[in-house]
Protein backbone atom coordinates (compact mmCIF):
# COMPACT_ATOMS: atom_id res chain seq x y z
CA UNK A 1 -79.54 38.41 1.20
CA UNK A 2 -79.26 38.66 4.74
CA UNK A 3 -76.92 41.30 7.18
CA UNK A 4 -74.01 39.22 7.39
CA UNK A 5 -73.94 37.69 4.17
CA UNK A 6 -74.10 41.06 2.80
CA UNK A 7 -71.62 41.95 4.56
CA UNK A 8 -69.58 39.14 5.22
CA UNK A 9 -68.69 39.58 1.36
CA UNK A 10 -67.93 42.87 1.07
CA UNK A 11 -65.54 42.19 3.82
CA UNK A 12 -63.94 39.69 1.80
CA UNK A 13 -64.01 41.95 -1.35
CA UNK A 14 -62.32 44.64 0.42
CA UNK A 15 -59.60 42.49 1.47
CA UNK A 16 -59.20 41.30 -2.41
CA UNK A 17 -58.72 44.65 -2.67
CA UNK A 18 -56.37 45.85 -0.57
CA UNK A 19 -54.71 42.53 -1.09
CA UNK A 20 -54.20 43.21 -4.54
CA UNK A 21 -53.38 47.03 -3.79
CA UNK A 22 -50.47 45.56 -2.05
CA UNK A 23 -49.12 43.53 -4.45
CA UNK A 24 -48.66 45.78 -7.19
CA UNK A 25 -47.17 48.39 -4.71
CA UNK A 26 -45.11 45.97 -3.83
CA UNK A 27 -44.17 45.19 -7.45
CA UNK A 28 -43.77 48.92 -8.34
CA UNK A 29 -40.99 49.22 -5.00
CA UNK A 30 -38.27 49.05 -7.40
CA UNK A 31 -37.65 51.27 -10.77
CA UNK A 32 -34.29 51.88 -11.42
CA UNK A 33 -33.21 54.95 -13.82
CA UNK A 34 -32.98 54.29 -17.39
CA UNK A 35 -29.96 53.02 -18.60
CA UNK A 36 -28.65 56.18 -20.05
CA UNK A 37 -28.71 57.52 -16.74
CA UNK A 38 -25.66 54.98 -15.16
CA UNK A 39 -22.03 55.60 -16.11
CA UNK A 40 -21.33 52.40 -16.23
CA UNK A 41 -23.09 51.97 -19.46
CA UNK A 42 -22.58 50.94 -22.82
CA UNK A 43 -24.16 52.08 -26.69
CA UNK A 44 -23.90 50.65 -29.36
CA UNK A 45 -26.31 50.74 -33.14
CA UNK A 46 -28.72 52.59 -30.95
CA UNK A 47 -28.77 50.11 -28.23
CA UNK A 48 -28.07 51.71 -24.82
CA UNK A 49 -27.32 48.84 -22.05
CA UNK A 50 -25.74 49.55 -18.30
CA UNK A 51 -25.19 46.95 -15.56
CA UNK A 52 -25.21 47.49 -11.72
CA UNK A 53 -23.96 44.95 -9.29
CA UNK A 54 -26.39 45.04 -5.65
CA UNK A 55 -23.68 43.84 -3.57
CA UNK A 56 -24.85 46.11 -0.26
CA UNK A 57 -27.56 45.52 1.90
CA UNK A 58 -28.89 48.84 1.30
CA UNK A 59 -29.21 48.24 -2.27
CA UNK A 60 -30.37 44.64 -1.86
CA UNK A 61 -33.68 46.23 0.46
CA UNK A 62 -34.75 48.39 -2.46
CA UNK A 63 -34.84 45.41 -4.89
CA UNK A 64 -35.11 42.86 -2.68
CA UNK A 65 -36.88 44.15 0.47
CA UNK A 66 -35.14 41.87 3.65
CA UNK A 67 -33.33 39.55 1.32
CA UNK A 68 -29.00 40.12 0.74
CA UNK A 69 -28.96 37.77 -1.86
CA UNK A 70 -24.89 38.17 -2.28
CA UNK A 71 -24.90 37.77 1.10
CA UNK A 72 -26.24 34.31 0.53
CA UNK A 73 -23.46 33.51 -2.43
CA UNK A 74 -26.28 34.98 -5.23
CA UNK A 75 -24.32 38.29 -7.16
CA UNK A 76 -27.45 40.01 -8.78
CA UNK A 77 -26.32 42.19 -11.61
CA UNK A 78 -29.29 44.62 -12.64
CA UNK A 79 -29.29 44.83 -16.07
CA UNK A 80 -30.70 47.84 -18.47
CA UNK A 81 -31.45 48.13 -21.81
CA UNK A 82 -32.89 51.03 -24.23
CA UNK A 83 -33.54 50.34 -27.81
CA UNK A 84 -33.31 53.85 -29.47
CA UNK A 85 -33.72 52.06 -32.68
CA UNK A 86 -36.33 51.55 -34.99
CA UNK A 87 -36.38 47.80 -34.70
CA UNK A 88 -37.70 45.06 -32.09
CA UNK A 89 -34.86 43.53 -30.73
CA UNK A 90 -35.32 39.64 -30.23
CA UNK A 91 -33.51 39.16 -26.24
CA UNK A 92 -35.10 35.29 -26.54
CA UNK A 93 -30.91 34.24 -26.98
CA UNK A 94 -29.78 36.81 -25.07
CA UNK A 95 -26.77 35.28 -22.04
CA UNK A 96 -24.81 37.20 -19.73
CA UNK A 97 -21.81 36.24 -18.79
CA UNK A 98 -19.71 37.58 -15.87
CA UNK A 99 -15.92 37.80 -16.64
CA UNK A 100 -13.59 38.98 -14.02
CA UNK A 101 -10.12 41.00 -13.75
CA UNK A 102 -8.28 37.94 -14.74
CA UNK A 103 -10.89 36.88 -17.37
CA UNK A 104 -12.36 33.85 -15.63
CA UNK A 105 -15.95 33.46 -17.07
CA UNK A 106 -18.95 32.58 -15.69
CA UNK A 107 -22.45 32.06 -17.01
CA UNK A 108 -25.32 33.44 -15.10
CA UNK A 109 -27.74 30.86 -13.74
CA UNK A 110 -31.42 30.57 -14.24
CA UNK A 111 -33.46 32.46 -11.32
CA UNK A 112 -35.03 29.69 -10.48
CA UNK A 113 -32.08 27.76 -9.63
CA UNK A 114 -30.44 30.36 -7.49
CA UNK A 115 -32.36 29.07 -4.10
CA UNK A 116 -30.36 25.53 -4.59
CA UNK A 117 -26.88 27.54 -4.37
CA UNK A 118 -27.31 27.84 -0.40
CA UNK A 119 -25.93 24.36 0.90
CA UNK A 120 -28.31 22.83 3.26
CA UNK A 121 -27.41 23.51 7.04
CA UNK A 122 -25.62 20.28 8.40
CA UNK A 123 -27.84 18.22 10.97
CA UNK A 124 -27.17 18.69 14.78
CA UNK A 125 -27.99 16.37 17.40
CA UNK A 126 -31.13 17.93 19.18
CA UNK A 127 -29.89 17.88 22.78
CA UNK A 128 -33.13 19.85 24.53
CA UNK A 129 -35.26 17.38 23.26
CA UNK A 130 -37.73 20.58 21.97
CA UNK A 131 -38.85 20.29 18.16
CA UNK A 132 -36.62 21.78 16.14
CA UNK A 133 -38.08 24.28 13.34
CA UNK A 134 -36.29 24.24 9.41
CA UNK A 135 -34.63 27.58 8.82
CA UNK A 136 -36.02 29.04 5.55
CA UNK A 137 -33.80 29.38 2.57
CA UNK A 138 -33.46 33.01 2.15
CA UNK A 139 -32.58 32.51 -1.48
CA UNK A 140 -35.84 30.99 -2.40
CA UNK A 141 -37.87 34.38 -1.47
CA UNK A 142 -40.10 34.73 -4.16
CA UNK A 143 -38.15 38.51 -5.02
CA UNK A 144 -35.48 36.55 -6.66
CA UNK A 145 -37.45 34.60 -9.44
CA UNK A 146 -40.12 38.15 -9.79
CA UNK A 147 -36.99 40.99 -10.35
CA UNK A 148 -35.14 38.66 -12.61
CA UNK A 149 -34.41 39.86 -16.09
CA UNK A 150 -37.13 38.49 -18.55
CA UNK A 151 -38.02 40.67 -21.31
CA UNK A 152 -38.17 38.37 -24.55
CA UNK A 153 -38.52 41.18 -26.99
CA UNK A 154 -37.89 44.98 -26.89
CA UNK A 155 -39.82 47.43 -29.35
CA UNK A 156 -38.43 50.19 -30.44
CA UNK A 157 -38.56 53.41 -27.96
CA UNK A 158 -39.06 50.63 -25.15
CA UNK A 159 -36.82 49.69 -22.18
CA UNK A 160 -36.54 46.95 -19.78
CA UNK A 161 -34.79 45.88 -16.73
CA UNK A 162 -33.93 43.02 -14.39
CA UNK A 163 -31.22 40.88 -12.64
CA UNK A 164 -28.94 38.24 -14.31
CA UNK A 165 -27.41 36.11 -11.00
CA UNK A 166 -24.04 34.99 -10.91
CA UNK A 167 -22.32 32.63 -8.08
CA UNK A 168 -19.72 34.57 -7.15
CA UNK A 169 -17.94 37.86 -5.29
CA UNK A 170 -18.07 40.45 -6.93
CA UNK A 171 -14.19 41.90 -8.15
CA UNK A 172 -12.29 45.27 -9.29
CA UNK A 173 -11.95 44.87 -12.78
CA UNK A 174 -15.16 42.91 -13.62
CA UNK A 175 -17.07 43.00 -16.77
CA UNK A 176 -20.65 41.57 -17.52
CA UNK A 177 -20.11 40.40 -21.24
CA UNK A 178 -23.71 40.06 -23.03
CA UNK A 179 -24.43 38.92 -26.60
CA UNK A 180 -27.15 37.08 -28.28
CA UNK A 181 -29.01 39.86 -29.13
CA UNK A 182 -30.90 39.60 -32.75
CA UNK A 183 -32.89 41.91 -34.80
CA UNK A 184 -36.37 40.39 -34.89
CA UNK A 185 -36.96 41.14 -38.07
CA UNK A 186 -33.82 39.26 -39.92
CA UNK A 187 -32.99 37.22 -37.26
CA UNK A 188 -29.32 38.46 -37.53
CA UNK A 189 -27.09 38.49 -34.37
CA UNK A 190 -26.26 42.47 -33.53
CA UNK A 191 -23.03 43.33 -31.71
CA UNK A 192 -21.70 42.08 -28.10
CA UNK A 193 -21.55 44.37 -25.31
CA UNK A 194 -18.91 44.64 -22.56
CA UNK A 195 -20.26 46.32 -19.35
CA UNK A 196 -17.46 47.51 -16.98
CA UNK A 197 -18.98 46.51 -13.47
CA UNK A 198 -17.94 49.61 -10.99
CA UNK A 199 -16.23 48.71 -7.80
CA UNK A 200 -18.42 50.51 -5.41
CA UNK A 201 -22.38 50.44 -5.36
CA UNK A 202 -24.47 53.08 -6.75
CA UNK A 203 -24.17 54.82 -10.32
């Protein structure tokens, strides 16, 4: 093997490396408490849930890094749950529903839809002449899909986390409403949980 293929490649295998490195820092950025740690938090049969709405731009940078998703018309709720139990908990049927102070409901959307809630920019007439480059859709940074909620089953002594996203402002007097859950084991549907979203960020 000659000098610069021998080195030409571990060149490239450092920067696999350190790409790598990056990515998983990158994916580690954002661990919220445990749900037992947020007022706003519910228990229930030894199920422990809390909801957080990331309505700031502060709070959107530690989930989100430069994206404001509700700043966009995307409401991300983080959503926590603990299952103290000794059962798995099937979350495969799991919704989340967002009902406000004068109990309008609204079903959260898939994260993969919420790029499409941005209308597209209406076309002006280009005057200079001077190409004209698209403005990327904010809501289609790949952050949105990745913090999602997506945990399909929940052992017992495990927790999970993510965000349900909800087209929307976000109102005093809010609740997230979330059923669906089942014990994995008999397939029975536990209890519903009512979340009272707080007013102001934080927890």
């Amino acid at each position: 093997m000659n000098f610069l293929r021998k080195y030409g490649l571990v060149f490239l295998a450092s920067i696999s490396i350190a790409t790598l490195e990056a990515a998983d820092k990158k994916a580690e950025a954002f661990r919220p408490g445990p749900a037992s740690s947020y007022s706003n938090r519910q228990k229930q049969g030894g199920i422990v849930v809390a909801a957080d709405p990331f309505v700031t731009a502060e709070q959107s940078k530690r989930a989100f890094d430069k994206v404001h998703p509700y700043e966009h018309g995307a409401l991300p709720i983080l959503f926590l749950i603990e299952n103290t139990t000794s059962h798995t908990i099937d979350l495969k049927q799991m919704r989340a529903v967002y009902i406000d102070a004068s109990r309008s409901k609204l079903s959260a959307i898939p994260a993969g839809e919420v790029k499409f809630l941005k209308p597209p920019d209406k076309p002006k007439p280009n005057v200079s002449g001077l190409p004209r480059f698209k403005k990327k859709n904010p809501l289609a940074a790949e952050e949105i899909e990745s913090r999602a909620f997506a945990a399909k089953m929940l052992p017992p002594g495990e927790s999970a986390h993510g965000f349900f996203y909800f087209p929307t402002d976000h109102r005093a007097g809010a609740i997230l409403y979330v059923r669906g859950l089942r014990d994995a084991t008999t397939g029975e549907e536990l209890f519903y949980m009512e979340i009272p979203l707080p007013n102001s960020p934080g927890h």
